[in-house]
C-alpha atoms as a PDB file:
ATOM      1  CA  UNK A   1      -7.880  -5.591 -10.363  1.00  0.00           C
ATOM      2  CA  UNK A   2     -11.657  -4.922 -10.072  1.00  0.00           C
ATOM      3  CA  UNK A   3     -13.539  -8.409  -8.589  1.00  0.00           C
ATOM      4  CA  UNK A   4     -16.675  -6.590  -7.346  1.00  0.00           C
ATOM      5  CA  UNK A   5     -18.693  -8.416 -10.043  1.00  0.00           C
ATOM      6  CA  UNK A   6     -17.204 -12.311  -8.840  1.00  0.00           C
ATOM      7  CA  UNK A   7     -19.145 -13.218  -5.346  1.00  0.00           C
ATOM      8  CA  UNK A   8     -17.560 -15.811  -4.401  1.00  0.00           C
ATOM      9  CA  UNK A   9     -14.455 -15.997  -2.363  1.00  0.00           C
ATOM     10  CA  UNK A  10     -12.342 -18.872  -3.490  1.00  0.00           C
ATOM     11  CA  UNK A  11     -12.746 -17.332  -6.803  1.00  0.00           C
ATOM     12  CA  UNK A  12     -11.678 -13.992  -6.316  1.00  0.00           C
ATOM     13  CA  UNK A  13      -8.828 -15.055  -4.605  1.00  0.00           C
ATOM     14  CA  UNK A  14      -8.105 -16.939  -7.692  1.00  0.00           C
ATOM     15  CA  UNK A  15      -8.614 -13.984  -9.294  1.00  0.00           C
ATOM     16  CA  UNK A  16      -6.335 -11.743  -7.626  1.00  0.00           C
ATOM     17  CA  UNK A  17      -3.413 -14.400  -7.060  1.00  0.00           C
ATOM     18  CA  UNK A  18      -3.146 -14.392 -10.688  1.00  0.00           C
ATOM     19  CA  UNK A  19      -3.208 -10.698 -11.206  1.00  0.00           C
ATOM     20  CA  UNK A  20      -0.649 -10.520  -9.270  1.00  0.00           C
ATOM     21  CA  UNK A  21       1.356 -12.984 -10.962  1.00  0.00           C
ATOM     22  CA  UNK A  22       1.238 -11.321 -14.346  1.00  0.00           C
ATOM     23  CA  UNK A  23       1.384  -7.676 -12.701  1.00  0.00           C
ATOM     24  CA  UNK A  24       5.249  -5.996 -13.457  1.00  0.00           C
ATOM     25  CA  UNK A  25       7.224  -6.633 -10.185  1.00  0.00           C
ATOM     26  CA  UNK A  26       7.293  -3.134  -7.958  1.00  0.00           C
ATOM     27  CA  UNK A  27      10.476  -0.679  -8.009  1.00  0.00           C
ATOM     28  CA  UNK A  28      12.336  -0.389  -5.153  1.00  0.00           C
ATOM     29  CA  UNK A  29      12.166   2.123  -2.199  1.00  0.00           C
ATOM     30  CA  UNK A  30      14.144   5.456  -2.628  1.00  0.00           C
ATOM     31  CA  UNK A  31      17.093   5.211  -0.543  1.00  0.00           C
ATOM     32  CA  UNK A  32      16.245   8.673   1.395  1.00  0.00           C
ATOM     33  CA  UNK A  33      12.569   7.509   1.650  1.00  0.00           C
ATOM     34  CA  UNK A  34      11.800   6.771   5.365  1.00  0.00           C
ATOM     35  CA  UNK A  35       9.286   4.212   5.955  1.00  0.00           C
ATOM     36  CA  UNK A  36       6.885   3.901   9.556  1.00  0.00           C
ATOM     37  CA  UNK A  37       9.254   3.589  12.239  1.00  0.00           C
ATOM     38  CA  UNK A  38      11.956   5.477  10.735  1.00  0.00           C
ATOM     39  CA  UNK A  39       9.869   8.680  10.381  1.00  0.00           C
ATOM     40  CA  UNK A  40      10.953  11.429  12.396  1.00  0.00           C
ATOM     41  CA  UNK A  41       8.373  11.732  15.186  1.00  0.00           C
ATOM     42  CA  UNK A  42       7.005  15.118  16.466  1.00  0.00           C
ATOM     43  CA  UNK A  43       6.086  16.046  20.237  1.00  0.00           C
ATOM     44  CA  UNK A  44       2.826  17.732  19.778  1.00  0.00           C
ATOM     45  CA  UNK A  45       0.921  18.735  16.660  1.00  0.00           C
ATOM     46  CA  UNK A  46      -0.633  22.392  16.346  1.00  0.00           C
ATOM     47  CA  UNK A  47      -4.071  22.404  15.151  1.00  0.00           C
ATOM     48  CA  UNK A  48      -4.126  22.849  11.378  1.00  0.00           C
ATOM     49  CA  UNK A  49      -0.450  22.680  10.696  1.00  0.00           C
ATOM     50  CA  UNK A  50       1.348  20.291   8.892  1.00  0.00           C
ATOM     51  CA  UNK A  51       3.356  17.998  10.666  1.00  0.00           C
ATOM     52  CA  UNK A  52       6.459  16.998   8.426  1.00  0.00           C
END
């Protein structure tokens, strides 16, 4: 939802609460997707390597 154009706030809020409303609910997380915490952490990162 683009509200660049609307300046004020109350309205844009508006705006966006009902976007959301009518927007199709989100599917669900994989089940072998780890989110934040979960991720497996690493000890020290190489310079220019990837790190998962």
């Amino acid at each position: 939802m683009n509200t660049k154009t609307v300046t004020d706030k109350t309205e844009r809020k508006k705006l966006k609460r009902t976007a959301r409303k009518k927007a199709a609910p989100k599917a669900k997380r994989a089940a072998g997707v780890a989110r934040g915490s979960t991720k497996k952490k690493i000890r020290h990162q190489a310079q220019g390597q990837r790190k998962r």
